[in-house]
Protein backbone atom coordinates (compact mmCIF):
# COMPACT_ATOMS: atom_id res chain seq x y z
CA UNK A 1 56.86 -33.89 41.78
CA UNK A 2 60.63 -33.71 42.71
CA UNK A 3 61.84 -31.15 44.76
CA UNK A 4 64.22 -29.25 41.71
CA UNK A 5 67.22 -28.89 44.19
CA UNK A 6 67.87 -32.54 44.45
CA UNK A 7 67.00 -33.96 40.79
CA UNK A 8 70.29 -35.25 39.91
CA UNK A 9 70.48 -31.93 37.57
CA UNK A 10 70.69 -29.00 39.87
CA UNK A 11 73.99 -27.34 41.78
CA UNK A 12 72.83 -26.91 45.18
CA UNK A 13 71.51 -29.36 47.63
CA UNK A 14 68.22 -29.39 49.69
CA UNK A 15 68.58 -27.36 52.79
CA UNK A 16 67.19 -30.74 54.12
CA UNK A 17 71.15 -32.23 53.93
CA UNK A 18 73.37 -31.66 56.70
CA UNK A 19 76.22 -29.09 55.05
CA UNK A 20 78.52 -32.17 56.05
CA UNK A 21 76.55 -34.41 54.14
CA UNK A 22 77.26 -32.24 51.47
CA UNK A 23 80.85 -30.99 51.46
CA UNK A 24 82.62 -33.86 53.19
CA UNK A 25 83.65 -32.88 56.46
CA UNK A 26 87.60 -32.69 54.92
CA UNK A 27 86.45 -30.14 51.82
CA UNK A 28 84.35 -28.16 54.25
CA UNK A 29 87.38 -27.66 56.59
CA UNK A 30 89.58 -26.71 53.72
CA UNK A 31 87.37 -24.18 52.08
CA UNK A 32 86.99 -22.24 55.67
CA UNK A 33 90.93 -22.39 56.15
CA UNK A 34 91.42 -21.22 52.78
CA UNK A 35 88.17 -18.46 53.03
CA UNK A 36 90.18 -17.52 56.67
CA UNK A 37 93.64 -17.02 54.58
CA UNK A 38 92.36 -14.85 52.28
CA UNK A 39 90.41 -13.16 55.20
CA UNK A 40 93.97 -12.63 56.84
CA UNK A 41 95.76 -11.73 53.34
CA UNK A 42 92.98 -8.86 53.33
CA UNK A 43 94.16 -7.31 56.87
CA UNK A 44 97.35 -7.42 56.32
CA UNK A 45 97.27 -6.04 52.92
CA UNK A 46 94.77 -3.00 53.77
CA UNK A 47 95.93 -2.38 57.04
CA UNK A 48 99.28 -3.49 58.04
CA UNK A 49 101.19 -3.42 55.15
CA UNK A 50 103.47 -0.69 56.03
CA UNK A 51 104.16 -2.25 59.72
CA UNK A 52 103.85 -6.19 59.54
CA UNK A 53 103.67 -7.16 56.04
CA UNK A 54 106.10 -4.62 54.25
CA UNK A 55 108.91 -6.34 56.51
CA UNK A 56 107.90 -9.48 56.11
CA UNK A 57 108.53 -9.32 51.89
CA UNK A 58 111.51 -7.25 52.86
CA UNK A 59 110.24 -3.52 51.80
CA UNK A 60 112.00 -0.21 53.24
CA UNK A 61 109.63 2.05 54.77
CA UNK A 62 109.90 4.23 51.56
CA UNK A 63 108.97 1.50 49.26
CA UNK A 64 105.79 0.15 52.04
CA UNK A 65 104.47 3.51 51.27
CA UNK A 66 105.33 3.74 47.88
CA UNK A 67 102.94 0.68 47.73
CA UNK A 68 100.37 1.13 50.27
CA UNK A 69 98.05 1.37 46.98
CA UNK A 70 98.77 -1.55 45.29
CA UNK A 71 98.62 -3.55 48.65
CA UNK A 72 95.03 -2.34 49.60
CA UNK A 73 94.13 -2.66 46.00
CA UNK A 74 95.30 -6.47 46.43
CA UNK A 75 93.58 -6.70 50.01
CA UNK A 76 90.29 -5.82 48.72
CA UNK A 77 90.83 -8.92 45.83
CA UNK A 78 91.63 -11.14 48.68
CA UNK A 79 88.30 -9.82 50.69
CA UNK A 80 86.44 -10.41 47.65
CA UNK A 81 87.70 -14.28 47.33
CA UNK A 82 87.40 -14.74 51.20
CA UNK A 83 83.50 -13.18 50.77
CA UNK A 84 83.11 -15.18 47.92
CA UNK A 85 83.74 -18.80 49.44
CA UNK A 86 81.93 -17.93 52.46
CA UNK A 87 79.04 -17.30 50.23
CA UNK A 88 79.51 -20.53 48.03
CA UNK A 89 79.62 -22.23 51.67
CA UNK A 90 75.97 -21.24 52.88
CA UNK A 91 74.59 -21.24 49.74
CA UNK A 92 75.70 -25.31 49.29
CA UNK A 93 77.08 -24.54 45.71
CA UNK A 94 79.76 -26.94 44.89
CA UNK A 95 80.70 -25.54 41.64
CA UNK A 96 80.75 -21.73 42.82
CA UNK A 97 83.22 -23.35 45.43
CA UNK A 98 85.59 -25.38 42.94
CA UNK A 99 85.57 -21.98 40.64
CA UNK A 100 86.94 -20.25 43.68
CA UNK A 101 89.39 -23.15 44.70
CA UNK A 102 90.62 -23.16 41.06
CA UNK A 103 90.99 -19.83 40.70
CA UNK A 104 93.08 -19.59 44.15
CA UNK A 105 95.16 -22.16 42.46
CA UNK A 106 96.13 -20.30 39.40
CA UNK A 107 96.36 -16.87 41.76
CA UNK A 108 99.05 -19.00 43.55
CA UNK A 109 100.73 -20.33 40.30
CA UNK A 110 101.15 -16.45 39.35
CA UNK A 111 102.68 -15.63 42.68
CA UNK A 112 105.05 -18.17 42.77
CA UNK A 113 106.45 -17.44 39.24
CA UNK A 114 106.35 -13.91 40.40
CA UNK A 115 106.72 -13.19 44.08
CA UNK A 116 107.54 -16.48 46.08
CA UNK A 117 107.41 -20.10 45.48
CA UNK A 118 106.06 -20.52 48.94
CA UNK A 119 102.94 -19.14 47.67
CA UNK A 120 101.77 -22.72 45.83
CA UNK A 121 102.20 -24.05 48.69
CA UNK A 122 100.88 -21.66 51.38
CA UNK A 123 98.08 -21.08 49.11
CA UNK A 124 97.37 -23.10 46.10
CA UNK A 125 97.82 -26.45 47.63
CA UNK A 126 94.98 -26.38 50.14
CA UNK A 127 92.77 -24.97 47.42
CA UNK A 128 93.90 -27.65 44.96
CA UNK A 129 92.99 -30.62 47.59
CA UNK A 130 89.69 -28.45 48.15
CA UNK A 131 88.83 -28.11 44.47
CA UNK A 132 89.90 -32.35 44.09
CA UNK A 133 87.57 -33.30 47.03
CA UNK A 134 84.58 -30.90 46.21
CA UNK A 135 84.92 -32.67 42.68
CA UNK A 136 84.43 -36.35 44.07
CA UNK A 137 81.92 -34.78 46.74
CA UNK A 138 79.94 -32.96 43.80
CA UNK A 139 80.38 -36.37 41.64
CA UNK A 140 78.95 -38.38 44.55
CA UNK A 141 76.32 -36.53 45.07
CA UNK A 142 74.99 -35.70 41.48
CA UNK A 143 76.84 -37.92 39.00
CA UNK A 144 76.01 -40.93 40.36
CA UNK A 145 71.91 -40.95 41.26
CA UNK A 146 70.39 -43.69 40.34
């Protein structure tokens, strides 16, 4: 009998593989730097935002604390996406990994219409590339068994 985690039908790999086997050494650096951004968002929106970060978008002291909620309420998001790749990561789930890159995408897409254009870039473009490569990674792997 087949081992169920590497029939051609599952999501995850055999803990067997080598986790560069499985992501591609270039996917598996993105997804960290991206899982590290959001790690860094997270700080500096629950605890620097009304040093650091409130200058940096160009806030008045008044307005940093006016917004010290919405910040941390946005820091914790940004935990929850950095937790959430790290988890896809050790767990070997490709798909749980392009959901996240995707959804980083369209997260940056939002800011940039609404906040700064740098945004795509700073953030959605290294989760698009992610999300391309863990698609031909996850196709290599389990599209194309023979």
């Amino acid at each position: 009998m087949e081992d169920p985690q590497t029939d051609g039908q599952s999501i995850t790999i055999s803990k067997k593989q080598s986790i560069r086997d499985f992501h591609g050494l270039p996917s598996l650096i993105l997804c960290v730097i991206v899982a590290f951004l959001h790690f860094l968002f997270m700080v500096g929106e629950m605890f620097l935002w009304t040093s650091f970060m409130a200058e940096r978008f160009g806030f008045s002291s008044e307005d940093a604390e006016t917004t010290l909620s919405a910040a941390i309420n946005q820091g914790i998001y940004n935990g929850g996406v950095c937790g959430g790749i790290i988890f896809a990561l050790f767990q070997r789930n490709i798909p749980i990994q392009i959901y996240f890159m995707i959804a980083i995408f369209i997260y940056a897409i939002v800011g940039a219409a609404t906040v700064s254009v740098t945004i795509i870039i700073a953030q959605g473009l290294p989760a698009l590339v992610a999300a391309v490569l863990l698609g031909l990674r996850y196709r290599q792997l389990f599209m194309n068994k023979d």
